[in-house]
C-alpha atoms as a PDB file:
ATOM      1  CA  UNK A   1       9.301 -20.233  -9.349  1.00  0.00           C
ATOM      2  CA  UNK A   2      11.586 -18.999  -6.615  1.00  0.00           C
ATOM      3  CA  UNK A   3      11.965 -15.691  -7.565  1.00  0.00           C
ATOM      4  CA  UNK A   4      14.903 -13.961  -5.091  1.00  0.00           C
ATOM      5  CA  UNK A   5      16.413 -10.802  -4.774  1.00  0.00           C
ATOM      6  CA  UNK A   6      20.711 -10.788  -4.378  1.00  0.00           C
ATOM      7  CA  UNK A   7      21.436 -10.712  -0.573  1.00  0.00           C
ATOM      8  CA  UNK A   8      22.059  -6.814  -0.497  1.00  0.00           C
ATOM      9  CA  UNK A   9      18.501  -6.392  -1.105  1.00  0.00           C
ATOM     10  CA  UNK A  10      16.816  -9.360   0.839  1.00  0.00           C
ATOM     11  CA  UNK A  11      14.858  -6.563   3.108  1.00  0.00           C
ATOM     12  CA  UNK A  12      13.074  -5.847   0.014  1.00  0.00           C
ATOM     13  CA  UNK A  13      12.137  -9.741  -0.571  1.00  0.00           C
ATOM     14  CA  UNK A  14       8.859  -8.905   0.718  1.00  0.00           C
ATOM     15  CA  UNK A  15       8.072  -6.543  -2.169  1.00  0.00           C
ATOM     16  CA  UNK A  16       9.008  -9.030  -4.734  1.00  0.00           C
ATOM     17  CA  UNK A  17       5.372 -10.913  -5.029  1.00  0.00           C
ATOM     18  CA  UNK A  18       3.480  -7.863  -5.937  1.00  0.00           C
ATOM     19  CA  UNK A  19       6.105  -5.248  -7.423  1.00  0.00           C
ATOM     20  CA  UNK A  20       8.356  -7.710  -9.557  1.00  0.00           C
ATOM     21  CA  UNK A  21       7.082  -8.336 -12.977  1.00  0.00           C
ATOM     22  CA  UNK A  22       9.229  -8.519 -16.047  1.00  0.00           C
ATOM     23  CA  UNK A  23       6.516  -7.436 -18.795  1.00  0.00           C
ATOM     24  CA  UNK A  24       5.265  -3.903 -18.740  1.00  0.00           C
ATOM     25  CA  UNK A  25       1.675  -4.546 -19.077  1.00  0.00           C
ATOM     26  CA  UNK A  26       1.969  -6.841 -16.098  1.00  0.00           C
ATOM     27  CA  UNK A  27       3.506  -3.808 -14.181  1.00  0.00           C
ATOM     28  CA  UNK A  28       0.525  -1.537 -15.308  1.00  0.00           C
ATOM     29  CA  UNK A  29      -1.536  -3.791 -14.133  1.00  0.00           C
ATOM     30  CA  UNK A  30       0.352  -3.815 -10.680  1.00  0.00           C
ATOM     31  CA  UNK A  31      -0.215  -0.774 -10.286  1.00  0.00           C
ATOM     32  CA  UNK A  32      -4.003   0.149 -11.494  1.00  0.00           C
ATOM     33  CA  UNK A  33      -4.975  -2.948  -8.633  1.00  0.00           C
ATOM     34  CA  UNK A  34      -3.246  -1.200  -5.916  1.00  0.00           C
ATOM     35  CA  UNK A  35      -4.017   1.574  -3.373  1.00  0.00           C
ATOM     36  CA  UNK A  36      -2.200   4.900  -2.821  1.00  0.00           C
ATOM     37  CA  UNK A  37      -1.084   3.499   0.488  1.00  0.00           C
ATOM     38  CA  UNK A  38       0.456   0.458  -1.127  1.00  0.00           C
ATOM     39  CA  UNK A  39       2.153   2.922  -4.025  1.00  0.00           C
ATOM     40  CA  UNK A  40       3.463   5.142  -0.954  1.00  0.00           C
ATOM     41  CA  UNK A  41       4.586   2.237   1.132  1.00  0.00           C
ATOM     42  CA  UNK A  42       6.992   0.337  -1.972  1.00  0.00           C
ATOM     43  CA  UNK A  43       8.321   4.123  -3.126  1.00  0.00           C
ATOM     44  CA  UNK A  44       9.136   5.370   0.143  1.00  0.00           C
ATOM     45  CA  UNK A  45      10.357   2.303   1.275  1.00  0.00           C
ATOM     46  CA  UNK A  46      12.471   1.347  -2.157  1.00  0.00           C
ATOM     47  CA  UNK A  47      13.034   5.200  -3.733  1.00  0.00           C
ATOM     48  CA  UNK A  48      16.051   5.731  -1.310  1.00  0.00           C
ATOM     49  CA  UNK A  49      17.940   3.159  -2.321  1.00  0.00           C
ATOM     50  CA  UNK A  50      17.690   2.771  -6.327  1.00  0.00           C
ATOM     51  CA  UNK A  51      21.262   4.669  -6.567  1.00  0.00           C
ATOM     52  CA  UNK A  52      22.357   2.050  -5.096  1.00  0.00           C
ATOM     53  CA  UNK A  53      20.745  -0.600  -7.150  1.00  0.00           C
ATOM     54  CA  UNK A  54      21.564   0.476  -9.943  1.00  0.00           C
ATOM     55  CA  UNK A  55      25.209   0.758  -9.302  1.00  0.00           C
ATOM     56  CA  UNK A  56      24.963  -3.264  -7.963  1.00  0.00           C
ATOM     57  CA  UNK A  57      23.434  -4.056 -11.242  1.00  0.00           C
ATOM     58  CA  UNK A  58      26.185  -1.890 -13.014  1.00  0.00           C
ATOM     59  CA  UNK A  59      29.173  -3.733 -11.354  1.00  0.00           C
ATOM     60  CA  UNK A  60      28.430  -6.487 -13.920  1.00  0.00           C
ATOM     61  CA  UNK A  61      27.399  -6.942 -17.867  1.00  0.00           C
ATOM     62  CA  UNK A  62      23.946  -7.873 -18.354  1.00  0.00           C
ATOM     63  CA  UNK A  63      24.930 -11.013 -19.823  1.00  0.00           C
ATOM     64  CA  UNK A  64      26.494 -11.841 -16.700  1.00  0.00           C
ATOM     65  CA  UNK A  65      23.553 -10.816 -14.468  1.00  0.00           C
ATOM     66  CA  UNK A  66      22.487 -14.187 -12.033  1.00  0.00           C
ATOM     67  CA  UNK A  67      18.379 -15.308 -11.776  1.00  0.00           C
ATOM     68  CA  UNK A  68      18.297 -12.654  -8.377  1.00  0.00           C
ATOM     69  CA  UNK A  69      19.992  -9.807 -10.363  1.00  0.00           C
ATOM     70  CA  UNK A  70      16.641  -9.818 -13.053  1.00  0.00           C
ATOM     71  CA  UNK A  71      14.583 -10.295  -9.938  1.00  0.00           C
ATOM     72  CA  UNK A  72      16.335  -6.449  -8.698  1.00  0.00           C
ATOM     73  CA  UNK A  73      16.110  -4.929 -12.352  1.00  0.00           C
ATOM     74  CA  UNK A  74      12.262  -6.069 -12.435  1.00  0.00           C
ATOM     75  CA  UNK A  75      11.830  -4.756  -9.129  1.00  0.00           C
ATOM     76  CA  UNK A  76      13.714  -1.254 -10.161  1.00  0.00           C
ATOM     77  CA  UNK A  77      11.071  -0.980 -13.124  1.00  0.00           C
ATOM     78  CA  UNK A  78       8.192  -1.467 -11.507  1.00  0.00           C
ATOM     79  CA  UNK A  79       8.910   1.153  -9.360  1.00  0.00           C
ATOM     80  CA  UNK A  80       9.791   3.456 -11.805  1.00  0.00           C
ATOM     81  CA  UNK A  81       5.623   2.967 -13.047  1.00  0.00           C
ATOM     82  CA  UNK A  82       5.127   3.547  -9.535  1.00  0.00           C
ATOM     83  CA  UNK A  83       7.829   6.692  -9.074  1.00  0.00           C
ATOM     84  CA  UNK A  84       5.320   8.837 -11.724  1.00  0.00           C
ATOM     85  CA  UNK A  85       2.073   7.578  -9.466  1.00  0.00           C
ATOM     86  CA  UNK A  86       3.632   9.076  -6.485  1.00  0.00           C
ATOM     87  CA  UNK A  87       5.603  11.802  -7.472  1.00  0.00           C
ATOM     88  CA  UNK A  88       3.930  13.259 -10.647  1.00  0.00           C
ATOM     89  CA  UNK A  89       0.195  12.389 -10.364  1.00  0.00           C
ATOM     90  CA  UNK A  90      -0.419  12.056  -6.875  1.00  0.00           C
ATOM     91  CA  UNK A  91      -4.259  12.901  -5.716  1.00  0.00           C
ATOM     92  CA  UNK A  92      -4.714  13.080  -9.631  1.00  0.00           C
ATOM     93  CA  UNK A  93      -3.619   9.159 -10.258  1.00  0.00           C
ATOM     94  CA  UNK A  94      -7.401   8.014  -9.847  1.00  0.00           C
ATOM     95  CA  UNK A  95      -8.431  10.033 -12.867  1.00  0.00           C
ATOM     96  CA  UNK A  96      -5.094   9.244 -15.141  1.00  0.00           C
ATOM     97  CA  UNK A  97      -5.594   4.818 -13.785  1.00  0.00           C
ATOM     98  CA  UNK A  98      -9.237   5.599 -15.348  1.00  0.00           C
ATOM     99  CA  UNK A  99      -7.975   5.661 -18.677  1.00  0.00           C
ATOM    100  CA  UNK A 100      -5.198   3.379 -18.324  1.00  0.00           C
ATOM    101  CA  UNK A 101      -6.688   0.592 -17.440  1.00  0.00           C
ATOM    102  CA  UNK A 102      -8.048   0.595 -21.224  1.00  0.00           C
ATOM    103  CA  UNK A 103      -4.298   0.609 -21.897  1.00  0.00           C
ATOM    104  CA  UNK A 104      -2.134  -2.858 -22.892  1.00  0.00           C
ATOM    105  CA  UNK A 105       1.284  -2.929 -23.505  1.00  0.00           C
ATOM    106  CA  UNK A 106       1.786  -5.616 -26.268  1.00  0.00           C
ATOM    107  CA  UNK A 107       5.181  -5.091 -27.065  1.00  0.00           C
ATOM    108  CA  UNK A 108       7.965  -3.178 -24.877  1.00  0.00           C
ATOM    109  CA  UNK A 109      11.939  -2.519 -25.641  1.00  0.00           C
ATOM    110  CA  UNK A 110      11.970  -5.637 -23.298  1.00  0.00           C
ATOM    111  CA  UNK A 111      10.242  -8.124 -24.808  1.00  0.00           C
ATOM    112  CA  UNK A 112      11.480  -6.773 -28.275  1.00  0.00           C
ATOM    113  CA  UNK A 113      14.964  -7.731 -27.525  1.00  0.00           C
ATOM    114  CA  UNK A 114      14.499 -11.398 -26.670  1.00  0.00           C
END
Protein backbone atom coordinates (compact mmCIF):
# COMPACT_ATOMS: atom_id res chain seq x y z
CA UNK A 1 0.00 0.00 0.00
CA UNK A 2 0.95 3.52 -0.95
CA UNK A 3 1.15 4.98 2.19
CA UNK A 4 1.68 9.13 1.65
CA UNK A 5 2.03 11.93 3.75
CA UNK A 6 -0.34 15.39 2.70
CA UNK A 7 1.95 17.63 0.53
CA UNK A 8 2.93 20.00 3.53
CA UNK A 9 4.83 17.23 4.90
CA UNK A 10 6.26 15.37 1.75
CA UNK A 11 10.02 16.20 3.16
CA UNK A 12 9.15 13.84 5.79
CA UNK A 13 8.01 11.01 3.14
CA UNK A 14 11.23 9.47 3.75
CA UNK A 15 10.45 8.74 7.41
CA UNK A 16 7.21 7.15 6.62
CA UNK A 17 8.62 3.35 5.96
CA UNK A 18 10.15 2.97 9.31
CA UNK A 19 8.35 5.58 11.73
CA UNK A 20 4.62 5.19 10.47
CA UNK A 21 2.75 2.43 12.09
CA UNK A 22 -0.82 2.64 13.21
CA UNK A 23 -0.74 -0.11 16.13
CA UNK A 24 1.25 0.66 19.21
CA UNK A 25 3.01 -2.54 19.58
CA UNK A 26 4.18 -2.12 16.02
CA UNK A 27 5.61 1.34 17.13
CA UNK A 28 7.41 -0.33 20.18
CA UNK A 29 8.76 -2.47 18.10
CA UNK A 30 10.05 0.46 15.82
CA UNK A 31 11.70 1.65 18.18
CA UNK A 32 13.48 -1.32 20.34
CA UNK A 33 15.08 -2.30 16.44
CA UNK A 34 16.54 1.04 16.03
CA UNK A 35 19.75 2.89 17.03
CA UNK A 36 20.14 6.10 19.07
CA UNK A 37 21.34 7.72 15.90
CA UNK A 38 18.23 6.74 14.01
CA UNK A 39 15.94 7.95 17.27
CA UNK A 40 18.06 11.35 17.13
CA UNK A 41 17.88 11.72 13.41
CA UNK A 42 13.55 11.30 13.10
CA UNK A 43 13.17 13.62 16.55
CA UNK A 44 15.42 16.26 15.60
CA UNK A 45 14.45 16.22 12.25
CA UNK A 46 10.38 15.88 12.95
CA UNK A 47 10.20 17.47 16.83
CA UNK A 48 10.24 21.08 15.34
CA UNK A 49 7.50 20.85 13.43
CA UNK A 50 4.67 18.73 15.37
CA UNK A 51 2.93 22.25 16.34
CA UNK A 52 2.42 22.47 13.19
CA UNK A 53 1.07 19.08 12.49
CA UNK A 54 -1.07 19.01 14.74
CA UNK A 55 -2.76 22.20 13.90
CA UNK A 56 -3.00 20.67 9.95
CA UNK A 57 -4.66 17.70 11.40
CA UNK A 58 -6.90 20.06 13.60
CA UNK A 59 -8.17 22.18 10.60
CA UNK A 60 -10.46 19.18 9.92
CA UNK A 61 -12.79 16.46 11.93
CA UNK A 62 -11.32 13.17 12.12
CA UNK A 63 -14.02 11.77 10.18
CA UNK A 64 -13.04 13.93 7.48
CA UNK A 65 -9.29 13.15 7.67
CA UNK A 66 -8.02 11.78 3.80
CA UNK A 67 -5.68 8.22 3.55
CA UNK A 68 -2.32 10.91 3.86
CA UNK A 69 -3.83 12.70 6.93
CA UNK A 70 -3.69 8.97 9.05
CA UNK A 71 -0.36 8.53 7.36
CA UNK A 72 0.73 12.25 9.45
CA UNK A 73 -1.23 11.21 12.74
CA UNK A 74 0.70 7.70 12.62
CA UNK A 75 3.77 9.43 11.95
CA UNK A 76 3.04 12.10 14.99
CA UNK A 77 2.65 8.93 17.36
CA UNK A 78 5.41 7.20 16.64
CA UNK A 79 7.38 9.94 17.45
CA UNK A 80 5.86 10.65 20.49
CA UNK A 81 7.38 6.69 21.59
CA UNK A 82 10.38 8.12 20.23
CA UNK A 83 10.10 11.89 22.00
CA UNK A 84 10.47 9.85 25.69
CA UNK A 85 13.66 7.75 24.06
CA UNK A 86 15.33 10.96 23.33
CA UNK A 87 14.32 13.33 25.70
CA UNK A 88 13.57 11.38 28.96
CA UNK A 89 15.78 8.23 28.83
CA UNK A 90 18.54 9.12 26.76
CA UNK A 91 22.02 7.11 27.56
CA UNK A 92 19.56 5.14 29.95
CA UNK A 93 17.13 3.83 26.90
CA UNK A 94 19.38 0.57 26.48
CA UNK A 95 18.53 -0.56 29.98
CA UNK A 96 14.59 0.62 29.94
CA UNK A 97 14.39 -1.29 25.70
CA UNK A 98 15.78 -4.38 27.91
CA UNK A 99 12.65 -4.83 29.54
CA UNK A 100 10.43 -3.66 26.95
CA UNK A 101 11.04 -5.74 24.49
CA UNK A 102 9.19 -8.42 26.84
CA UNK A 103 6.40 -5.85 26.49
CA UNK A 104 3.20 -6.29 23.80
CA UNK A 105 0.63 -3.99 23.41
CA UNK A 106 -2.55 -6.09 22.64
CA UNK A 107 -5.03 -3.60 22.84
CA UNK A 108 -4.55 0.39 22.65
CA UNK A 109 -7.33 3.40 22.82
CA UNK A 110 -6.72 2.95 19.00
CA UNK A 111 -7.56 -0.21 18.15
CA UNK A 112 -10.34 -0.13 20.91
CA UNK A 113 -12.28 2.40 19.04
CA UNK A 114 -12.60 0.66 15.68
Amino acid sequence: MDRQLPAQFADWQCWVEKWSSSEGDQRLRARLNSTPEEREDFFTQCFPRLQEALAYLDERPMGQWSASDYVLMDILLNLAHIALAVETQGDAEPEHARFAKYMTYTRTPQVAAQ
